[in-house]
C-alpha atoms as a PDB file:
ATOM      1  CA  UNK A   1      71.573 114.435-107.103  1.00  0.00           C
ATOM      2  CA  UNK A   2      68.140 112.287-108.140  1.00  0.00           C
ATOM      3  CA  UNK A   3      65.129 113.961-106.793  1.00  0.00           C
ATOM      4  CA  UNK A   4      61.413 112.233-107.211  1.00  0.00           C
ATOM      5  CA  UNK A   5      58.261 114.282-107.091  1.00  0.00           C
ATOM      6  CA  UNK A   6      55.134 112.704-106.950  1.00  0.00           C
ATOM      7  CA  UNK A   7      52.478 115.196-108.769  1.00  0.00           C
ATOM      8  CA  UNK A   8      48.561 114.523-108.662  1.00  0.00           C
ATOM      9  CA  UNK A   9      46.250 116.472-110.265  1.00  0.00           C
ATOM     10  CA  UNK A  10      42.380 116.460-110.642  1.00  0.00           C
ATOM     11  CA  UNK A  11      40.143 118.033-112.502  1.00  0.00           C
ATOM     12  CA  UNK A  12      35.912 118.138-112.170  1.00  0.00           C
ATOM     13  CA  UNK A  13      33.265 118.606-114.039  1.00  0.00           C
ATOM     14  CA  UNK A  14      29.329 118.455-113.084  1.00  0.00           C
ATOM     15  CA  UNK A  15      26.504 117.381-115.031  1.00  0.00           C
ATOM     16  CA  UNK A  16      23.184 117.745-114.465  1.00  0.00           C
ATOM     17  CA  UNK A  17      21.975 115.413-117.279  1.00  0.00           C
ATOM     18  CA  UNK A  18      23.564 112.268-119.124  1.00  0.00           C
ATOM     19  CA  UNK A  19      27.317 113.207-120.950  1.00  0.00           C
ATOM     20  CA  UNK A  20      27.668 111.833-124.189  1.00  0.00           C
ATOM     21  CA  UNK A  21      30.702 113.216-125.861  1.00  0.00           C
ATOM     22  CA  UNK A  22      34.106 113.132-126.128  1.00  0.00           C
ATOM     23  CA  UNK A  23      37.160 115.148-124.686  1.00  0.00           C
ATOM     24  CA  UNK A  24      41.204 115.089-124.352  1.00  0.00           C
ATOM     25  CA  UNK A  25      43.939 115.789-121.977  1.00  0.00           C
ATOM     26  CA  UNK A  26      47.152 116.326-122.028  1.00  0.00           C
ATOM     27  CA  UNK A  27      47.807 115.390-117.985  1.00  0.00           C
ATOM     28  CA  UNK A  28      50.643 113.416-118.392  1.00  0.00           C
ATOM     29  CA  UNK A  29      54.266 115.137-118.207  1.00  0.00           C
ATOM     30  CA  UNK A  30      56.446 113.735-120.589  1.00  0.00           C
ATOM     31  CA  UNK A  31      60.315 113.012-120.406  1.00  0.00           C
ATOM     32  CA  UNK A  32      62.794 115.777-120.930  1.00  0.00           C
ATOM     33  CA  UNK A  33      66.386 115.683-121.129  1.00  0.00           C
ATOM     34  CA  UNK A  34      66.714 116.822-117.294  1.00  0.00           C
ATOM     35  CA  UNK A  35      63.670 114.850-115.939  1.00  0.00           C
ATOM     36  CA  UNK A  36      62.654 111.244-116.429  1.00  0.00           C
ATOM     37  CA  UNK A  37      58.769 110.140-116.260  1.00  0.00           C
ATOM     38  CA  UNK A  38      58.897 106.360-114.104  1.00  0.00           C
ATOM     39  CA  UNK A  39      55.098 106.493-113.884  1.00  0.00           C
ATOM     40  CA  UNK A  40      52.370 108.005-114.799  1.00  0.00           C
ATOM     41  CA  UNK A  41      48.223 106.707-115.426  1.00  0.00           C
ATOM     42  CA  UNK A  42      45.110 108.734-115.984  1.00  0.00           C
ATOM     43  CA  UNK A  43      42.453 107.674-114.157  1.00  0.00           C
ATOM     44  CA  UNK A  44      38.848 108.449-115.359  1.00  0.00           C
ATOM     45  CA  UNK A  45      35.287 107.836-113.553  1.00  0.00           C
ATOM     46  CA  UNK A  46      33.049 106.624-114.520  1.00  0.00           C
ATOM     47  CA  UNK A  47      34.743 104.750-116.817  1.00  0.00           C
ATOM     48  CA  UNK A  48      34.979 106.241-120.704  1.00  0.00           C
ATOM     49  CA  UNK A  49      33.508 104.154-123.552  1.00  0.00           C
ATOM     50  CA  UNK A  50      36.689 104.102-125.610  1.00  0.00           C
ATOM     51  CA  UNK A  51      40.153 105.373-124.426  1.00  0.00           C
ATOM     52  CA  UNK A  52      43.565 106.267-126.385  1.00  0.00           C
ATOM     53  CA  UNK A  53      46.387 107.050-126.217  1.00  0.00           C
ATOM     54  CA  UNK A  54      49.422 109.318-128.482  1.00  0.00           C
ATOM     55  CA  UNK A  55      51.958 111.876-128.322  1.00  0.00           C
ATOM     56  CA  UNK A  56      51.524 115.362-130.449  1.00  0.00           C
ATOM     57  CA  UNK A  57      53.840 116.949-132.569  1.00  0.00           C
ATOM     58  CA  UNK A  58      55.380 118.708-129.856  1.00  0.00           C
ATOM     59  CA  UNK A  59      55.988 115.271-127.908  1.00  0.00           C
ATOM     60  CA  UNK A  60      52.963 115.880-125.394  1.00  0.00           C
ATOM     61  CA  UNK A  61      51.019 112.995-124.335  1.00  0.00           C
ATOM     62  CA  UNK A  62      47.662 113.227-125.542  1.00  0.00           C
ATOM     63  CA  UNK A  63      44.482 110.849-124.129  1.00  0.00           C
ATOM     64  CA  UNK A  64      41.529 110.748-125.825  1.00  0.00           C
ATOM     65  CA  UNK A  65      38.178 109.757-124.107  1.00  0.00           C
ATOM     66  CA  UNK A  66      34.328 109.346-124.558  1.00  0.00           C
ATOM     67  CA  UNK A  67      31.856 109.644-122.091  1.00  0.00           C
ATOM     68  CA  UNK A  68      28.620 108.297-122.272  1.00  0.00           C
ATOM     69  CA  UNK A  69      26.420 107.965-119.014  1.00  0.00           C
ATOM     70  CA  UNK A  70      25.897 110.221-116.015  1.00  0.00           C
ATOM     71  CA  UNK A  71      28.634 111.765-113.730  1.00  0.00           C
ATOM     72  CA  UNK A  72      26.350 112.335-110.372  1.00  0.00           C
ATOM     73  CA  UNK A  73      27.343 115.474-107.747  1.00  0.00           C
ATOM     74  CA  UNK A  74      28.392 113.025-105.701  1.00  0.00           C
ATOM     75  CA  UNK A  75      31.296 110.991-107.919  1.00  0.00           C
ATOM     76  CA  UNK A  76      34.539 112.019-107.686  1.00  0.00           C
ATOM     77  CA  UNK A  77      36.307 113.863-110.574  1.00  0.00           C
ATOM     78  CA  UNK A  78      36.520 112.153-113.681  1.00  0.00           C
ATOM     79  CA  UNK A  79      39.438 111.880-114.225  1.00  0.00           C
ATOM     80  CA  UNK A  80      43.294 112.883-112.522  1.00  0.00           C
ATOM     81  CA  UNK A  81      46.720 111.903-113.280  1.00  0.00           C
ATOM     82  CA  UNK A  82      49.146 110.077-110.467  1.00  0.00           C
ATOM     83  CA  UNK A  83      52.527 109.492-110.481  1.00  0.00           C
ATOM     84  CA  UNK A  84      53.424 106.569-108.041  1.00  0.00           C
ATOM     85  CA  UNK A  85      56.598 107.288-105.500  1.00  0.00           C
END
């Protein structure tokens, strides 16, 4: 039996003052013998400087980003991962 799950997850962080910086996540989920990733995107805001992308040693997907700029109260959270139906 196939079974799809659609996980989101967000994450927020609040500045007071311009970010400038840099930070990684490891959001994604990654394939495994018994499950299957179709899709899966990180979505940041506002938008990083410079974005990339690699797996660690252990096969994790790793996604480097730098922030310059301000993230008001008001924005959503910078960033959260989706994966589409």
């Amino acid at each position: 039996m196939t079974r799809r799950y659609r996980v989101t997850h967000r994450t927020e962080y609040r500045y007071g003052q311009p970010v400038v910086g840099h930070t990684i996540a490891r959001v994604v989920p990654r394939d495994l013998p018994q499950q299957r990733v179709v899709a899966a995107e990180v979505d940041v805001s506002p938008s990083p400087t410079r974005t990339s992308r690699h797996r660690d040693g252990l096969g994790n997907v790793v996604t480097y980003m730098r922030l310059k700029g301000v993230v008001p109260p008001s924005s959503e959270p910078p960033f959260g991962t989706y994966v589409p139906p």
